[in-house]
C-alpha atoms as a PDB file:
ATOM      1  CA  UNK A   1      97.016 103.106 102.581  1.00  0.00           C
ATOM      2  CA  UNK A   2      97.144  99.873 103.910  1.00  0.00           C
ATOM      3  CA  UNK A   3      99.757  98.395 106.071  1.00  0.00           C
ATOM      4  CA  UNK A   4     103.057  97.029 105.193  1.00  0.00           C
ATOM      5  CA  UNK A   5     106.183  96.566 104.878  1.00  0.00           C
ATOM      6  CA  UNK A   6     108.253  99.409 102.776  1.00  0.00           C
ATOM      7  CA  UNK A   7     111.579  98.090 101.245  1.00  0.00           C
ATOM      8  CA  UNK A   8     114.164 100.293  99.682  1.00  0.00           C
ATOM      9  CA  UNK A   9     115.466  99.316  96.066  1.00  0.00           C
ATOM     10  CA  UNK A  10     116.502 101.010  92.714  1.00  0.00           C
ATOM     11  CA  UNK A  11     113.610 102.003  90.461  1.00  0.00           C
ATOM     12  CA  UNK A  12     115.603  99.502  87.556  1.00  0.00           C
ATOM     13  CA  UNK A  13     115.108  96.692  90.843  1.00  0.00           C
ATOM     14  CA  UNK A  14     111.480  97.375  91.187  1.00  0.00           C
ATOM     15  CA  UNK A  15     111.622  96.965  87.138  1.00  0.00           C
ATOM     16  CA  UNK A  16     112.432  93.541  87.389  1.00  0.00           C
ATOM     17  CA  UNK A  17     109.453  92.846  89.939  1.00  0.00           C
ATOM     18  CA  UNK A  18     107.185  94.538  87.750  1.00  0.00           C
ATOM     19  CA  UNK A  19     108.263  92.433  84.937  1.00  0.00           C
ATOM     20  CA  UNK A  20     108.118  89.601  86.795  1.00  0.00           C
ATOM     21  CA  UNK A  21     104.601  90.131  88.066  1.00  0.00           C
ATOM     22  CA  UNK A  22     103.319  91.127  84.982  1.00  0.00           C
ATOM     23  CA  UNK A  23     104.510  87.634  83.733  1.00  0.00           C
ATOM     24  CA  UNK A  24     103.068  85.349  86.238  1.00  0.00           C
ATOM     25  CA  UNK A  25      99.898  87.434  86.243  1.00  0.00           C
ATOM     26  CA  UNK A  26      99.327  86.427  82.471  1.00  0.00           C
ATOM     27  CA  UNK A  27     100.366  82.756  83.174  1.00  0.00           C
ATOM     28  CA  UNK A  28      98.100  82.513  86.063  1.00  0.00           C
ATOM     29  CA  UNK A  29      95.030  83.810  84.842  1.00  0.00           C
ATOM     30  CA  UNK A  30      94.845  81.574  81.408  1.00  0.00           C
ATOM     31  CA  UNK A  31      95.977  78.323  83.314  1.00  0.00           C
ATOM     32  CA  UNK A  32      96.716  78.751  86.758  1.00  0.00           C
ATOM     33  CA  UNK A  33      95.044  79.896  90.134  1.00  0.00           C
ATOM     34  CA  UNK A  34      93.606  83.591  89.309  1.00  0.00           C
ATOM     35  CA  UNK A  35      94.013  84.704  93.115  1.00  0.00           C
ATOM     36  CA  UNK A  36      97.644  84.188  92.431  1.00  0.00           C
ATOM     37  CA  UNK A  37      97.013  86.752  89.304  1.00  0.00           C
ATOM     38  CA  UNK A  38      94.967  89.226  91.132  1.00  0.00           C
ATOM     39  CA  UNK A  39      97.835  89.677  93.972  1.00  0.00           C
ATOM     40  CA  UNK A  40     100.467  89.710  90.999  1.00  0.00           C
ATOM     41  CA  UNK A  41      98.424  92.801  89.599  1.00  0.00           C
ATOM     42  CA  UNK A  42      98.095  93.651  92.946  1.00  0.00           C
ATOM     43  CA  UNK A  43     101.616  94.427  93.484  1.00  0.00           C
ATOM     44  CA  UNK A  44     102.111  96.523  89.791  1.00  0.00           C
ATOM     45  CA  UNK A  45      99.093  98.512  90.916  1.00  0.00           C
ATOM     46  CA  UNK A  46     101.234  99.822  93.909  1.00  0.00           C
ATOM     47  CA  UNK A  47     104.362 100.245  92.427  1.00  0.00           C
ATOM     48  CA  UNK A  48     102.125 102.402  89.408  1.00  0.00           C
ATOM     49  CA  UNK A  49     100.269 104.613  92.501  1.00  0.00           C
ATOM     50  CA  UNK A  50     103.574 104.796  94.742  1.00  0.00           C
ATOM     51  CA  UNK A  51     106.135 105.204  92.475  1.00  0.00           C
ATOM     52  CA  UNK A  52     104.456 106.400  89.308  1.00  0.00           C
ATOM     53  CA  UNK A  53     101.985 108.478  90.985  1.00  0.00           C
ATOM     54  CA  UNK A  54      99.835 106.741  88.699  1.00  0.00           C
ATOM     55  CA  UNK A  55      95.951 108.176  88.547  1.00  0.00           C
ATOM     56  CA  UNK A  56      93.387 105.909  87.066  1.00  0.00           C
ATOM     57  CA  UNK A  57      91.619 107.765  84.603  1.00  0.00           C
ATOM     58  CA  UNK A  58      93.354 110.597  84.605  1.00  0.00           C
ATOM     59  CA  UNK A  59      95.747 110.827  80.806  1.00  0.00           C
ATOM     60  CA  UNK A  60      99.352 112.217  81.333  1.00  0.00           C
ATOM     61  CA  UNK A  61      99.578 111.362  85.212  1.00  0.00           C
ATOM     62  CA  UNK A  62     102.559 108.833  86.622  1.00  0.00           C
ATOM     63  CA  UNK A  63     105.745 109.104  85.330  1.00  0.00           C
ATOM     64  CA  UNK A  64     108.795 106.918  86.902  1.00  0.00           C
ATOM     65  CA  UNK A  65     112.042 108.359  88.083  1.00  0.00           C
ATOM     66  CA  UNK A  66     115.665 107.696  86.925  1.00  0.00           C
ATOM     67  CA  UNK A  67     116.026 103.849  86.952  1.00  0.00           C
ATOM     68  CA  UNK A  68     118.544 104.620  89.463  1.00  0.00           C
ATOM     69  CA  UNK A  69     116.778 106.310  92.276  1.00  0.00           C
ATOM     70  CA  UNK A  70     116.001 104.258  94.917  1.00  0.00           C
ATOM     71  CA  UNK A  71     112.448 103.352  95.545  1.00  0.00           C
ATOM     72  CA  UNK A  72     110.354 102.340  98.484  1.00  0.00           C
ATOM     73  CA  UNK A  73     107.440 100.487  97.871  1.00  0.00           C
ATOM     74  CA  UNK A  74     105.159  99.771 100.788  1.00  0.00           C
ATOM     75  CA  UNK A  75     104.008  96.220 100.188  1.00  0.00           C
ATOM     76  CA  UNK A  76     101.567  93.832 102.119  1.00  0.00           C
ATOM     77  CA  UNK A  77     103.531  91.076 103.615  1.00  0.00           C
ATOM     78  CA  UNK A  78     101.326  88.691 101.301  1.00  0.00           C
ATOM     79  CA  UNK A  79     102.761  91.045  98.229  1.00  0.00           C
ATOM     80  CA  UNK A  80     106.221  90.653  99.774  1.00  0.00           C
ATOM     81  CA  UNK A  81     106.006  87.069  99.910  1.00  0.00           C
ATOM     82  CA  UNK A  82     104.566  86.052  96.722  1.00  0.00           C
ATOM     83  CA  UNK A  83     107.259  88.853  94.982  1.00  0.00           C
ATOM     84  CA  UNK A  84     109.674  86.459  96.689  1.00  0.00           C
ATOM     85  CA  UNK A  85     108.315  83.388  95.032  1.00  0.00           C
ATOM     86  CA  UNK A  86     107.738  84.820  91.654  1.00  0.00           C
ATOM     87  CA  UNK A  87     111.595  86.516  91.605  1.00  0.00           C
ATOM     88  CA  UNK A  88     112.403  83.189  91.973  1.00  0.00           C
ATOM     89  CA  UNK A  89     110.623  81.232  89.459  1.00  0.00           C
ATOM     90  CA  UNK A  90     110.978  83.211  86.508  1.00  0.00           C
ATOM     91  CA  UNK A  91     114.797  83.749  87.287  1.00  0.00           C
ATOM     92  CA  UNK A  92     114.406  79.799  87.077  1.00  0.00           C
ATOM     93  CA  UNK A  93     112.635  80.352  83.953  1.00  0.00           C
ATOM     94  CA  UNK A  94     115.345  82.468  82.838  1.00  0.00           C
ATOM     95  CA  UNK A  95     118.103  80.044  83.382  1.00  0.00           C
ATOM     96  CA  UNK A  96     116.335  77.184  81.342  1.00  0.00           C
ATOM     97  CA  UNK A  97     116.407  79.617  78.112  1.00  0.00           C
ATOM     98  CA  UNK A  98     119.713  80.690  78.814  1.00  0.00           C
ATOM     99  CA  UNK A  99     119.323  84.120  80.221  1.00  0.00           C
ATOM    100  CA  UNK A 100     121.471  83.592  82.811  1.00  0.00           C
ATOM    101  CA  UNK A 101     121.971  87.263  83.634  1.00  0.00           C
ATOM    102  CA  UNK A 102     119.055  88.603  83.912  1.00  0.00           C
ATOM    103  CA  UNK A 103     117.870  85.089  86.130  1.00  0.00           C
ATOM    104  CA  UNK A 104     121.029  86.667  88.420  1.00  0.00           C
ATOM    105  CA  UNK A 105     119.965  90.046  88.969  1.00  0.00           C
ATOM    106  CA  UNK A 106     116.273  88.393  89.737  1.00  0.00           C
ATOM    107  CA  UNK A 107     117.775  85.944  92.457  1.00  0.00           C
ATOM    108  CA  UNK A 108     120.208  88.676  93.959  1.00  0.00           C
ATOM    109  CA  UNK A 109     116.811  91.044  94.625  1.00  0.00           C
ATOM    110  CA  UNK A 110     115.268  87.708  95.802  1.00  0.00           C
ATOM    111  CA  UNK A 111     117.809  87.612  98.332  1.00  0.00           C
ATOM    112  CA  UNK A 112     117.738  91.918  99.202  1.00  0.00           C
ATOM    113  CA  UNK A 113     113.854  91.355  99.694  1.00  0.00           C
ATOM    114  CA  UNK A 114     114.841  87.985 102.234  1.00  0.00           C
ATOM    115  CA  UNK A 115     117.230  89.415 104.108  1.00  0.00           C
ATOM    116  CA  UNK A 116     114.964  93.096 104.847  1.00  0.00           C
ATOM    117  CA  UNK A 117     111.777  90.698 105.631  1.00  0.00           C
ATOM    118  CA  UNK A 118     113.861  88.467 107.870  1.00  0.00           C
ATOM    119  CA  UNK A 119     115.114  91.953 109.144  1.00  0.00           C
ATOM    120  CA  UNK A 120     111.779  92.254 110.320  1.00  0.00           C
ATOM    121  CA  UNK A 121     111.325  88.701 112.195  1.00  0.00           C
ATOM    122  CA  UNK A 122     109.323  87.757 109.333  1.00  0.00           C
ATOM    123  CA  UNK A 123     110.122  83.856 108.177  1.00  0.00           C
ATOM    124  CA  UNK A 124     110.632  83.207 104.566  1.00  0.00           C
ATOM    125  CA  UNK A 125     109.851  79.702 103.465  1.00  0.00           C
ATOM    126  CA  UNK A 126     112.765  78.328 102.039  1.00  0.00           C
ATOM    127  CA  UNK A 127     113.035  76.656  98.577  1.00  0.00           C
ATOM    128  CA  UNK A 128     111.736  73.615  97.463  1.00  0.00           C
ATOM    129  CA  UNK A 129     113.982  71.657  95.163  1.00  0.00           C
ATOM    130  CA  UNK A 130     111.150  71.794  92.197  1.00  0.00           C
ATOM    131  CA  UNK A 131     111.803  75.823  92.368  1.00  0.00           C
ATOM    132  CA  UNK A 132     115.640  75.895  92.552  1.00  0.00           C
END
């Protein structure tokens, strides 16, 4: 395994980054920048072989835990960082089609993943007012 950073979340947390990903990955590789995709699928594959237990190839194998249980994905900081950004701009998403809710449980994990990465000494690059 690679290096990284492992954070500590609820498997119904790491639900809403998979989402997420799985989202921007789709956007990204019809009209976007398809490194951005790759990293997006990047992430899922991890959380599928961490959490899952997820074999490629292999029928029947991965299956996820309570959506309760806390998790701890080990993520590259680069994974980290772009989870950050794409929490972010689908809970912005969210907000302009009025789900409000779930745009507030992506924004409070936003935040959990800040705060552990700053934890670390890592910097987080703040907002820009065309995300917010």
């Amino acid at each position: 395994m690679s290096v990284g950073l492992m954070i500590a979340m609820s498997l119904r947390q790491w639900g809403l980054i998979d989402a997420c990903m799985d989202n921007d990955a789709s956007v990204e590789t019809v009209d976007g920048d398809p490194q951005r995709a790759d990293l997006a699928r990047s992430v899922r594959r991890a959380g599928w072989d961490q959490i899952a237990q997820w074999k490629p190839g292999v029928p029947g194998s991965g299956t996820w835990p309570p959506p309760d249980e806390i998790v701890k994905p080990r993520l590259t900081l680069a994974q980290w960082l772009l989870t950050v950004d794409v929490l972010e701009c689908w809970a912005g998403a969210g907000d302009r089609v009025g789900h409000h809710d779930k745009a507030a449980q992506e924004r409070e994990l936003r935040g959990l993943i800040v705060s552990r990465l700053q934890a670390h000494g890592i910097h987080v690059p703040s907002l820009s007012n065309e995300q917010v």
